[in-house]
C-alpha atoms as a PDB file:
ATOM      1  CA  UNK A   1     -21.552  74.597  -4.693  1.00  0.00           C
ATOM      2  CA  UNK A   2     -20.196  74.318  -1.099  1.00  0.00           C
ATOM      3  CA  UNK A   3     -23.520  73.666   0.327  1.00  0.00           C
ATOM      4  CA  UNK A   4     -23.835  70.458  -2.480  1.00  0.00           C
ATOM      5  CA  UNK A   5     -20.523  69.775  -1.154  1.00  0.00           C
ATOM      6  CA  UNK A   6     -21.546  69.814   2.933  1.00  0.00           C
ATOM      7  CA  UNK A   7     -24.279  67.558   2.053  1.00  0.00           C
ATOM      8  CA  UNK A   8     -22.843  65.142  -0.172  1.00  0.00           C
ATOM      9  CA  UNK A   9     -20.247  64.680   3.441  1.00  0.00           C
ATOM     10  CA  UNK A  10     -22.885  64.664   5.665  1.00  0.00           C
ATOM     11  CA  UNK A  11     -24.479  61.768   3.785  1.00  0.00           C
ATOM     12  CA  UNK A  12     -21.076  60.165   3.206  1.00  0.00           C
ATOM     13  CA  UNK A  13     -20.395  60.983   6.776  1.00  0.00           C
ATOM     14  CA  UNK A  14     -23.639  58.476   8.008  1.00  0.00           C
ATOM     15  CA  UNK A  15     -23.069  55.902   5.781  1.00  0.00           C
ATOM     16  CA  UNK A  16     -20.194  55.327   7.245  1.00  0.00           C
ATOM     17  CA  UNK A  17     -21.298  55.032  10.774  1.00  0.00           C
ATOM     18  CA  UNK A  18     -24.113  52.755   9.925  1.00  0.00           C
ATOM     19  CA  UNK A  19     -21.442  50.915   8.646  1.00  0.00           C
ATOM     20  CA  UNK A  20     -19.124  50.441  11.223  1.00  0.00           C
ATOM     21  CA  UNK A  21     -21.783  50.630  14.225  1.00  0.00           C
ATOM     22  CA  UNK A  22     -23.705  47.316  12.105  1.00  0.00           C
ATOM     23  CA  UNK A  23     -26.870  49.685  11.936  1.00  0.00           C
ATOM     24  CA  UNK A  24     -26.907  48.806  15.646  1.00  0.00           C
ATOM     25  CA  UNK A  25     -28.322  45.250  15.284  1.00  0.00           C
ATOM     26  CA  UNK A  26     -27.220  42.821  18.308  1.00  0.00           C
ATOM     27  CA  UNK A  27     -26.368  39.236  18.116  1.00  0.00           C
ATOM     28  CA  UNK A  28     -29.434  37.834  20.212  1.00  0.00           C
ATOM     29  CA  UNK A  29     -29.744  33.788  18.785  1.00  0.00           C
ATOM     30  CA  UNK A  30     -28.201  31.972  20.940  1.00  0.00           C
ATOM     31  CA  UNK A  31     -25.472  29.311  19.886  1.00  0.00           C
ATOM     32  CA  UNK A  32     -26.531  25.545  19.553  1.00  0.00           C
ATOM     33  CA  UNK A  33     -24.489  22.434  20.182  1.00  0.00           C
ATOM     34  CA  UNK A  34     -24.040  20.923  16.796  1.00  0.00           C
ATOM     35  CA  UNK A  35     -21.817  17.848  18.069  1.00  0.00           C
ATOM     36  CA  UNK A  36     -20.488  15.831  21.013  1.00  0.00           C
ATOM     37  CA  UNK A  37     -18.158  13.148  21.061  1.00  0.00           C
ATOM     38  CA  UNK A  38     -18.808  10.523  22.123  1.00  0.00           C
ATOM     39  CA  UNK A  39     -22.553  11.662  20.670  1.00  0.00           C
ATOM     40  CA  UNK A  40     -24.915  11.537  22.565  1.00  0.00           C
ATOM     41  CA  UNK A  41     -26.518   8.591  23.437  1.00  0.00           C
ATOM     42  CA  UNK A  42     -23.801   6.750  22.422  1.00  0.00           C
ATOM     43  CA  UNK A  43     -23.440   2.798  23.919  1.00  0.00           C
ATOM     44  CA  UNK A  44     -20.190   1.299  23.302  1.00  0.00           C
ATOM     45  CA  UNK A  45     -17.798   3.932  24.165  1.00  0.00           C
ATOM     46  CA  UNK A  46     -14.097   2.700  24.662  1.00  0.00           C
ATOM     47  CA  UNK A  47     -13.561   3.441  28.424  1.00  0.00           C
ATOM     48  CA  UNK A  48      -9.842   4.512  27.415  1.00  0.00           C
ATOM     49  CA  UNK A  49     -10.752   7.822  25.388  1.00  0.00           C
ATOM     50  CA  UNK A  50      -9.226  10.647  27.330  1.00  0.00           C
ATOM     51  CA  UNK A  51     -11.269  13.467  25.984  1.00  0.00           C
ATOM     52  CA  UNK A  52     -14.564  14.410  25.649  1.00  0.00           C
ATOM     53  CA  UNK A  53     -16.020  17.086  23.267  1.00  0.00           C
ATOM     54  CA  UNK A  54     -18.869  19.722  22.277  1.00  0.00           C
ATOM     55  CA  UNK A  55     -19.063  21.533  19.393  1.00  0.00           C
ATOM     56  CA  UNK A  56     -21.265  24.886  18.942  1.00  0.00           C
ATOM     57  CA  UNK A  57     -22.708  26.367  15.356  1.00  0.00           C
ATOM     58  CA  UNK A  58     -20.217  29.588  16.036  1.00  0.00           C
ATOM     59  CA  UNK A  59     -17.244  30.870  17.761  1.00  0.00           C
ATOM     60  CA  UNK A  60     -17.259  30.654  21.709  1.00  0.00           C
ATOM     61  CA  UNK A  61     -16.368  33.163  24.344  1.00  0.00           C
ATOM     62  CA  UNK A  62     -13.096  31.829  25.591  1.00  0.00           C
ATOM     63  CA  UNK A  63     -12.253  30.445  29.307  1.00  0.00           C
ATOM     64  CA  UNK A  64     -16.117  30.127  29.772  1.00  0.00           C
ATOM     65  CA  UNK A  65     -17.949  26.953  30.595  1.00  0.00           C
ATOM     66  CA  UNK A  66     -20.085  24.760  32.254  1.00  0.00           C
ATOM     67  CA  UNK A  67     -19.619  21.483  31.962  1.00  0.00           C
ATOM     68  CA  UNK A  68     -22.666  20.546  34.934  1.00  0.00           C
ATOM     69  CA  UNK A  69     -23.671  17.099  36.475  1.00  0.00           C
ATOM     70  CA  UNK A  70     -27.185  16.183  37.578  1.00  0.00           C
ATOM     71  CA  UNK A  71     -25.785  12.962  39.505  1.00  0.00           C
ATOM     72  CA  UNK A  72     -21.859  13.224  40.876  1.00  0.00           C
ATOM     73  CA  UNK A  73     -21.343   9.568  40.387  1.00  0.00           C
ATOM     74  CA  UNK A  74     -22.300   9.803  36.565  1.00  0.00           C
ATOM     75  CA  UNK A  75     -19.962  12.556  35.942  1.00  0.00           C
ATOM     76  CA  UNK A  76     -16.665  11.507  34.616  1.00  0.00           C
ATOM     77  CA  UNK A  77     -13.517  12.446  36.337  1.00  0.00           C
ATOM     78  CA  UNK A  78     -12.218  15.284  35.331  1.00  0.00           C
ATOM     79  CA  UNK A  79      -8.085  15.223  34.239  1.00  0.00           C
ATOM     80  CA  UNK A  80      -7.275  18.648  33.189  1.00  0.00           C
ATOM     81  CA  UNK A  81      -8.755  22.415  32.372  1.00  0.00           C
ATOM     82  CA  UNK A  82     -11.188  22.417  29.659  1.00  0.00           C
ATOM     83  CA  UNK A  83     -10.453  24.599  26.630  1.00  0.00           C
ATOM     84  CA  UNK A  84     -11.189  25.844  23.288  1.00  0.00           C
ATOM     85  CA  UNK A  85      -9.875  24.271  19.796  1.00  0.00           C
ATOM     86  CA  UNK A  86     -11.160  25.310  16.188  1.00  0.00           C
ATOM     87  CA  UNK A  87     -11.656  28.663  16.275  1.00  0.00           C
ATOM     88  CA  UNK A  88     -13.460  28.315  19.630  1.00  0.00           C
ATOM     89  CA  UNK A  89     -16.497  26.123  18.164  1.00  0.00           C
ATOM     90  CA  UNK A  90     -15.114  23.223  19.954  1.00  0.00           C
ATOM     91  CA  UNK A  91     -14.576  22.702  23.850  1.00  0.00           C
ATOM     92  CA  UNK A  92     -12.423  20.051  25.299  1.00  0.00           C
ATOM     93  CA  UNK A  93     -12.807  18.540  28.309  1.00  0.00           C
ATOM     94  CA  UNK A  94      -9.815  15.971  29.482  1.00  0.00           C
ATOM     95  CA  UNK A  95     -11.012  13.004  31.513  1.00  0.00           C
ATOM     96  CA  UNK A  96     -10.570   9.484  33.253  1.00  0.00           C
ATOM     97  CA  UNK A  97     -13.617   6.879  32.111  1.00  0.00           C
ATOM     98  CA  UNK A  98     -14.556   3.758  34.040  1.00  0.00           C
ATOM     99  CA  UNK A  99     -15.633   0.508  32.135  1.00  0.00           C
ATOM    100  CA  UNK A 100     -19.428  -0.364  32.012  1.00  0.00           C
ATOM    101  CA  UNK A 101     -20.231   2.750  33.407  1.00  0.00           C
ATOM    102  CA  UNK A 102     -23.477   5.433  32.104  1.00  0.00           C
ATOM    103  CA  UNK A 103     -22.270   8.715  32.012  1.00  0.00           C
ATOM    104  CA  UNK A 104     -24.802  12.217  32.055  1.00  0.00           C
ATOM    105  CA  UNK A 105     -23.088  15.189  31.520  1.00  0.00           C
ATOM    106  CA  UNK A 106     -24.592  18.664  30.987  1.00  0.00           C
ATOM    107  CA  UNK A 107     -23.728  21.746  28.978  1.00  0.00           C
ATOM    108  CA  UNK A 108     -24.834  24.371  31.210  1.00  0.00           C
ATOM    109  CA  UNK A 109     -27.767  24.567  33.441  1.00  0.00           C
ATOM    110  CA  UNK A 110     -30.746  26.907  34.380  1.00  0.00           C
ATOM    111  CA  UNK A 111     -28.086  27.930  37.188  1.00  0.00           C
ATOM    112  CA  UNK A 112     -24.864  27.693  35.385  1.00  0.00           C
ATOM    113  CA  UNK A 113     -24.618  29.313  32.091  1.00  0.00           C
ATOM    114  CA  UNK A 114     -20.722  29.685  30.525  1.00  0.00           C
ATOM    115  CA  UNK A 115     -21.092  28.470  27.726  1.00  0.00           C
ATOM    116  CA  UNK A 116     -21.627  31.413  26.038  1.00  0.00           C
ATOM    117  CA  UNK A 117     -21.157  33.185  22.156  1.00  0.00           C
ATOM    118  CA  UNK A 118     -18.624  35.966  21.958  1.00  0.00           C
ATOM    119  CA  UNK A 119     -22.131  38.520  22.161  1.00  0.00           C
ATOM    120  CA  UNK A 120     -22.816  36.698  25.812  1.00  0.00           C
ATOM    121  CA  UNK A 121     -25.466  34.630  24.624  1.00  0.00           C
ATOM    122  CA  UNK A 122     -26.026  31.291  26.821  1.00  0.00           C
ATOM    123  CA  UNK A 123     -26.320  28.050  24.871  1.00  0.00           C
ATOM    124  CA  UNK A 124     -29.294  26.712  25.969  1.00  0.00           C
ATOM    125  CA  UNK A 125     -29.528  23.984  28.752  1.00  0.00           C
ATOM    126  CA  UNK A 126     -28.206  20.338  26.860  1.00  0.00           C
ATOM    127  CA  UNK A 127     -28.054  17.209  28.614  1.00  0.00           C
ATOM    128  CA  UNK A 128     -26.058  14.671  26.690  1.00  0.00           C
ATOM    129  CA  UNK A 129     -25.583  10.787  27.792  1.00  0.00           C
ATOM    130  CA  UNK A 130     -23.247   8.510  26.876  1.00  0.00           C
ATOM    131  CA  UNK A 131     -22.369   4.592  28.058  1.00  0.00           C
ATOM    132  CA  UNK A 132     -18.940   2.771  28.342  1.00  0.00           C
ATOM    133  CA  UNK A 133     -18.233  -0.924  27.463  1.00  0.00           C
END
């Protein structure tokens, strides 16, 4: 009876650390961007926003970023830190726009690569464009 009783433990016992260890499977997909704002490609964008936005399929690790240029003089002017809203699925980036003006912006790079899930998995390079009237 006490050797039933060991066993039935011992199983018990591994069940639970399977459990709580996830049977040792990693989070390796990487996040997307699911959004930006203005969206990409956008024409007509009202030179007075003071924000722009990107918005990942999960939760983000926080005070990491890249918000990259390709060209300085298409990269808006930056106004203030960029942070997290929604759970960290959303980074905000404050900013100054200029009238009549293309904008390329990029979220991270094959050098620079903070945007990252909370498992340290890189978004993959995304270039996003965007045009004020």
């Amino acid at each position: 009876m006490i050797t039933i009783f060991r066993k039935d433990l011992s199983v018990i016992a591994i069940v639970l650390v399977l459990l709580l260890t996830g049977c040792g499977a990693k989070d390796n997909v990487p996040p997307k961007v699911i959004n930006t704002d203005p969206q990409n490609g956008a024409q007509d964008v009202d030179p007075s926003l003071t924000e722009i936005s990107v918005t990942f399929n999960e939760s983000m690790m926080d005070k990491s970023w890249s918000w990259c240029y390709e060209d300085k003089d298409k990269f808006p002017q930056v106004t203030g830190q960029p942070n997290y809203t929604e759970n960290n699925t959303k980074n905000v980036l404050p900013v100054k726009l200029e009238p009549n003006k293309e904008y390329v912006i990029w979220i991270n790079t094959v050098n620079f690569k903070n945007f990252k899930d909370r498992a340290g998995n890189p978004v993959e390079p995304y270039r996003f464009t965007f045009e004020t009237k």
